[in-house]
C-alpha atoms as a PDB file:
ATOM      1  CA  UNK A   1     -64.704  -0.444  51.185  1.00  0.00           C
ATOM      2  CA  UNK A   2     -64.715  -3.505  53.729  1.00  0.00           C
ATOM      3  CA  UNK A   3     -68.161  -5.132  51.904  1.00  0.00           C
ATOM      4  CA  UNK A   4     -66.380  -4.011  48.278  1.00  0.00           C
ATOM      5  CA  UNK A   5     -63.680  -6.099  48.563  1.00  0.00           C
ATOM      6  CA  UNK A   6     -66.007  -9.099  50.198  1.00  0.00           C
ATOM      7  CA  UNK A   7     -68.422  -8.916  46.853  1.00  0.00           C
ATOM      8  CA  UNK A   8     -65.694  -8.758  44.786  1.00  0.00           C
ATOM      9  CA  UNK A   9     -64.043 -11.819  46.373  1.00  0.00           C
ATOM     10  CA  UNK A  10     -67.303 -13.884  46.800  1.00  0.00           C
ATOM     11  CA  UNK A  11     -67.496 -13.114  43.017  1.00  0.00           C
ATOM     12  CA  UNK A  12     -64.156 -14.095  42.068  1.00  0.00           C
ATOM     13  CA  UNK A  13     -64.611 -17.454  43.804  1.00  0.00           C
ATOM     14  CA  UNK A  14     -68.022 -17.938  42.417  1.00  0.00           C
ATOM     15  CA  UNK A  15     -66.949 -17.344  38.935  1.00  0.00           C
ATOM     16  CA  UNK A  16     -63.483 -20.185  39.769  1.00  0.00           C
ATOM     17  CA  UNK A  17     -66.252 -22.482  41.010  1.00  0.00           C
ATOM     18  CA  UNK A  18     -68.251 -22.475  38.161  1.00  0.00           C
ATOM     19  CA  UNK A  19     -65.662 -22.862  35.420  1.00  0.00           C
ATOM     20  CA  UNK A  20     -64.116 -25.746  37.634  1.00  0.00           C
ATOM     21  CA  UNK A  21     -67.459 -27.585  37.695  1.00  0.00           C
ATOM     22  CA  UNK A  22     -68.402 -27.212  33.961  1.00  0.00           C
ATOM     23  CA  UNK A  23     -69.980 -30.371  33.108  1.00  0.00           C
ATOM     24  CA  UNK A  24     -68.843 -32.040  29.631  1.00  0.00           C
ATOM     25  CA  UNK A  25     -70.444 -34.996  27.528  1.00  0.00           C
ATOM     26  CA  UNK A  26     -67.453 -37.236  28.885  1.00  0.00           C
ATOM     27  CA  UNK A  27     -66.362 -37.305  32.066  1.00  0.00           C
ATOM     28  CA  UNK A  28     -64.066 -39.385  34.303  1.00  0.00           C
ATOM     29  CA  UNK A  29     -62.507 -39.643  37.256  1.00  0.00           C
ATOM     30  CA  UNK A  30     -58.698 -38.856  37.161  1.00  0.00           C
ATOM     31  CA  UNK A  31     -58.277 -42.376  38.153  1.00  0.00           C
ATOM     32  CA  UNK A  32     -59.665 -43.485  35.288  1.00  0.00           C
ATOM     33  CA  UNK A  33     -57.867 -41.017  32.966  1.00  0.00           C
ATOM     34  CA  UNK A  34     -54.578 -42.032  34.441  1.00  0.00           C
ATOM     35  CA  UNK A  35     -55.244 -45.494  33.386  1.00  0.00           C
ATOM     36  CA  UNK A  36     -56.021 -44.615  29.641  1.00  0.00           C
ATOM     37  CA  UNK A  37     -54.061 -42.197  29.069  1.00  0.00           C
ATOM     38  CA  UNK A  38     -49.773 -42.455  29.218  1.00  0.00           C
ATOM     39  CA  UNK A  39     -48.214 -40.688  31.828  1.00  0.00           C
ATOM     40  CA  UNK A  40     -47.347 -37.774  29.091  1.00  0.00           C
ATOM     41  CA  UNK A  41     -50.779 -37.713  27.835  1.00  0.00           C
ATOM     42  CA  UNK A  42     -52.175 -37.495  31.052  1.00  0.00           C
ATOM     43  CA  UNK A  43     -49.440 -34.928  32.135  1.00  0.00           C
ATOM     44  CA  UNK A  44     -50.422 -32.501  28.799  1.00  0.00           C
ATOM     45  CA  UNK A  45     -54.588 -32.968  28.707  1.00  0.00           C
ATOM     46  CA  UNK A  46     -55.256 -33.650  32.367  1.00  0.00           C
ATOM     47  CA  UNK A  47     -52.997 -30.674  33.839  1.00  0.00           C
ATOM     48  CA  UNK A  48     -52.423 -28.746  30.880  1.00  0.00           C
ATOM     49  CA  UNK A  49     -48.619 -29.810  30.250  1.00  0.00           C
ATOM     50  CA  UNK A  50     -46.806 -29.132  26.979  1.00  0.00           C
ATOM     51  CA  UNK A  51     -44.601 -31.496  25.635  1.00  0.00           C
ATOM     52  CA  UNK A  52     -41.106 -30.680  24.276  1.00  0.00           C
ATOM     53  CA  UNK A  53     -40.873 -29.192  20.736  1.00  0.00           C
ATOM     54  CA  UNK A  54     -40.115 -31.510  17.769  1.00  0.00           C
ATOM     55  CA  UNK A  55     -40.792 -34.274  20.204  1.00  0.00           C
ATOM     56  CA  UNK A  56     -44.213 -35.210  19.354  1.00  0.00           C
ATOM     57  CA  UNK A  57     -45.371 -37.492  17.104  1.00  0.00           C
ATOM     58  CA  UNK A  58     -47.507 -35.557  14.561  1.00  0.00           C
ATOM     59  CA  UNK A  59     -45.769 -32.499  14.608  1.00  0.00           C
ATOM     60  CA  UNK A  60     -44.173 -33.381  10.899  1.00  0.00           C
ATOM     61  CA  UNK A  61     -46.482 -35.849  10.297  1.00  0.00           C
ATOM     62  CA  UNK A  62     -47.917 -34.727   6.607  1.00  0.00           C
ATOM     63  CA  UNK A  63     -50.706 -38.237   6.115  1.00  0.00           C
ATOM     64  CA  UNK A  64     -54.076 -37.244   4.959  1.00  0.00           C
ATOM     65  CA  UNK A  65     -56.285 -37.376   7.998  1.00  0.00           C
ATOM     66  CA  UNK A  66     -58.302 -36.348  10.903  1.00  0.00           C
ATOM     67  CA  UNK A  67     -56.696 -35.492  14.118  1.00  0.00           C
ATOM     68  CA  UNK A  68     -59.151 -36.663  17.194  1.00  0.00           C
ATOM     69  CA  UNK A  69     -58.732 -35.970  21.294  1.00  0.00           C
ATOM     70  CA  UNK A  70     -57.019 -38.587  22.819  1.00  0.00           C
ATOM     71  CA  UNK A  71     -59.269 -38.714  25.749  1.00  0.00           C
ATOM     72  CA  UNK A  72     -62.393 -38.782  23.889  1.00  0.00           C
ATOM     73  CA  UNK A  73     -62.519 -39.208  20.425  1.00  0.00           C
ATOM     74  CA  UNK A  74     -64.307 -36.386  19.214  1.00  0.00           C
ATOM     75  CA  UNK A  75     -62.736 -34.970  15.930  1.00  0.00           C
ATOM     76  CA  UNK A  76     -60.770 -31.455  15.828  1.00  0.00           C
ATOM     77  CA  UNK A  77     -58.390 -31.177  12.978  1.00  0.00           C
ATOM     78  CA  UNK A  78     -57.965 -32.020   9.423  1.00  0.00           C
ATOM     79  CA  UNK A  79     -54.389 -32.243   8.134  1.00  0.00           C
ATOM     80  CA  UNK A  80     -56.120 -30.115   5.206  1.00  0.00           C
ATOM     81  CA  UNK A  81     -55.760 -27.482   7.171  1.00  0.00           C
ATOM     82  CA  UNK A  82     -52.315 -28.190   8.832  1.00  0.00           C
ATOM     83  CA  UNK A  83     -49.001 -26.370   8.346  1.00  0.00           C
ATOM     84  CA  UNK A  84     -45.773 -26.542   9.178  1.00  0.00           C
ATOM     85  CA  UNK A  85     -45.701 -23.990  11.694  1.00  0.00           C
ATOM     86  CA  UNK A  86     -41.659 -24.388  12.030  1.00  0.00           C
ATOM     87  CA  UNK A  87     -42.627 -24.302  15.729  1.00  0.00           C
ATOM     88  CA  UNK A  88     -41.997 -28.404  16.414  1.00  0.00           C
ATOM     89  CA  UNK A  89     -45.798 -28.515  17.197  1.00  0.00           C
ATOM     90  CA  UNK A  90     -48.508 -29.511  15.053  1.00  0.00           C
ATOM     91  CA  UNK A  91     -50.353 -26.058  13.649  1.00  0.00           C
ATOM     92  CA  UNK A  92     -53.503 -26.153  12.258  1.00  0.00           C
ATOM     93  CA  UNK A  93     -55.434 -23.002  10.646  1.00  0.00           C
ATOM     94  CA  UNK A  94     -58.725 -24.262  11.556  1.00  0.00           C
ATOM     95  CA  UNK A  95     -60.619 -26.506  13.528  1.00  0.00           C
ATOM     96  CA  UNK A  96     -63.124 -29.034  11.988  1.00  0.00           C
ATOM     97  CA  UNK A  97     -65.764 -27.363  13.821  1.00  0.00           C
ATOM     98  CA  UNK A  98     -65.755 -24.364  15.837  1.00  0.00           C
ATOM     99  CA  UNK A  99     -67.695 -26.019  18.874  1.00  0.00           C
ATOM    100  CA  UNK A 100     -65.269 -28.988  18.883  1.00  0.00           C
ATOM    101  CA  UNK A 101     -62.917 -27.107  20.904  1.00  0.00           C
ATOM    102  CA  UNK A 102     -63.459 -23.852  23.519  1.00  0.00           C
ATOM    103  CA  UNK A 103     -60.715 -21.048  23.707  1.00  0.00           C
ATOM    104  CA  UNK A 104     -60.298 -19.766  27.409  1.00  0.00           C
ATOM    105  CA  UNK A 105     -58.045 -16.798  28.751  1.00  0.00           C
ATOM    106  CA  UNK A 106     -54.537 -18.581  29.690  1.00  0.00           C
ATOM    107  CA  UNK A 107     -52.503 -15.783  31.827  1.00  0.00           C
ATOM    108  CA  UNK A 108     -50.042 -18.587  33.405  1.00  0.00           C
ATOM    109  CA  UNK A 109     -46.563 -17.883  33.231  1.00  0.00           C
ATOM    110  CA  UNK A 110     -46.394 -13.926  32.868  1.00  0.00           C
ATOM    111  CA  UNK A 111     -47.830 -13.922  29.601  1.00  0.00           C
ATOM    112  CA  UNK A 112     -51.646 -14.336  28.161  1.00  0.00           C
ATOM    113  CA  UNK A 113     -52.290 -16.323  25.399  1.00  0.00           C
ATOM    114  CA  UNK A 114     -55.569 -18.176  24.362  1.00  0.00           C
ATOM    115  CA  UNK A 115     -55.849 -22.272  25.562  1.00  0.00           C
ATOM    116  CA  UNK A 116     -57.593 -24.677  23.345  1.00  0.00           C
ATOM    117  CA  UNK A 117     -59.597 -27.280  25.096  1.00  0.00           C
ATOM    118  CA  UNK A 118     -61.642 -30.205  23.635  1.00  0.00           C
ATOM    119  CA  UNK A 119     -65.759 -29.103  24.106  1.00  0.00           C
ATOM    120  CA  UNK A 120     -66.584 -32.783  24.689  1.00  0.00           C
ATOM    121  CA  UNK A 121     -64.028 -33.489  27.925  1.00  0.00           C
ATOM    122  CA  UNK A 122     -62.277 -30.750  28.471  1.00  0.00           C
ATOM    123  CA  UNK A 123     -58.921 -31.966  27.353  1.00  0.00           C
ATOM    124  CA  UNK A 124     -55.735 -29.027  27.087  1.00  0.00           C
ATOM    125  CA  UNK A 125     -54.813 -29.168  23.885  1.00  0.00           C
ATOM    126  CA  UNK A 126     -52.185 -25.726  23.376  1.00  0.00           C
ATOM    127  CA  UNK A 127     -53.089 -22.522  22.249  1.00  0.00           C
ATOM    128  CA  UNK A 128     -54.120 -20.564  19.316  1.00  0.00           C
ATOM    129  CA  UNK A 129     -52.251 -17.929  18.189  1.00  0.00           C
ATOM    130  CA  UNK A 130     -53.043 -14.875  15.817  1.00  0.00           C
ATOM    131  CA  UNK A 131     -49.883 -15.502  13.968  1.00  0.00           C
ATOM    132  CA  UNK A 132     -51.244 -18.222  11.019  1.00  0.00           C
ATOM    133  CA  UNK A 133     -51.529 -18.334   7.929  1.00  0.00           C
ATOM    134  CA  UNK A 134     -54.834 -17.431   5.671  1.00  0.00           C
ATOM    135  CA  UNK A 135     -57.622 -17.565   5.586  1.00  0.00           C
ATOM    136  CA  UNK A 136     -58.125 -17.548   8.966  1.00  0.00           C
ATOM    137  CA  UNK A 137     -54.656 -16.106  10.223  1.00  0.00           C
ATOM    138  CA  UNK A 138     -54.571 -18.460  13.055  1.00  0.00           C
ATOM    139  CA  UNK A 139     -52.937 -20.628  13.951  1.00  0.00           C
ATOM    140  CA  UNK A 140     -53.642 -23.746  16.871  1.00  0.00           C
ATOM    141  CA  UNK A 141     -50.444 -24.874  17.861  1.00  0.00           C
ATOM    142  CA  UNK A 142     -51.581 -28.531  19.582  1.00  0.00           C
ATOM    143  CA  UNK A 143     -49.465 -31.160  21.248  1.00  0.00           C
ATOM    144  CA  UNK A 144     -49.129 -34.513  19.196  1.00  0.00           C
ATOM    145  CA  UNK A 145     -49.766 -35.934  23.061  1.00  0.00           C
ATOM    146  CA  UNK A 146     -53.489 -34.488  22.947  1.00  0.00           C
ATOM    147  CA  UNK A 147     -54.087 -35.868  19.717  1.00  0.00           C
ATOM    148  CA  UNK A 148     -54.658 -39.429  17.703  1.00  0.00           C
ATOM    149  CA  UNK A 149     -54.293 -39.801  14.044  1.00  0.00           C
ATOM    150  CA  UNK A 150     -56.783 -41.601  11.600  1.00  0.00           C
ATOM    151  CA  UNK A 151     -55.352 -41.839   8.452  1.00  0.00           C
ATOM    152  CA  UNK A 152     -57.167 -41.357   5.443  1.00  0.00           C
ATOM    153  CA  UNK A 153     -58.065 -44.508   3.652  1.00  0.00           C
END
């Protein structure tokens, strides 16, 4: 039983090591994240913080547009596909691309729900919920704080 619970640990902390040392196309040092990103970015993407509802700045923003990470760029939503949610977050019901963003177990807080990270640096972004509208029926509840807007020309 002794050697049980040793392989199960050595497992455990082999499987935390190697989701804490997944290597993305953009990386940085978290003092160089603190210095682009605001201290409520940084607070939301960098140590998956959620900002206050109806507080953001997209979440009833209704502009044509793409929605981008704010640490790297890379492009996740359309506001084709955004909702009001009546949530005070922006919802989407789809992502651009499916391998713009990863969904990993989130069981913080007494509850599990499903965290949506950017693929390209790793970004928190919020959670997608099974609760949306179709065609998809989910919904990706971001926060604005994770997100820049391009406007459609």
């Amino acid at each position: 039983m002794k050697h049980f619970l040793l392989a199960a640990c050595i497992l455990f902390a082999a499987g935390c090591t190697s989701a804490q040392t997944k290597k993305y196309a953009v990386t940085k040092t978290d003092a160089e994240w603190r210095k682009q990103l605001t201290a409520e970015q940084y607070a939301v993407t960098r140590q998956k913080g959620t900002e206050t509802a109806y507080t953001g700045k997209y979440w009833d923003n209704h502009k044509p547009g793409i929605y981008k990470c704010v640490c790297c760029g890379q492009e996740l939503f359309s506001s084709t596909t955004k909702f009001d949610s009546g949530t005070g977050w922006p919802s989407f019901w789809q992502a651009i691309n499916k391998k713009y963003v990863e969904e990993n177990d989130d069981n913080s807080y007494g509850m599990h729900r499903t965290e949506v990270t950017c693929s390209r640096c790793g970004a928190h972004l919020g959670h997608v919920f099974d609760d949306g509208p179709q065609p998809t029926g989910l919904r990706y509840c971001m926060n604005s704080a994770s997100l820049s807007f391009v406007p459609k020309n």
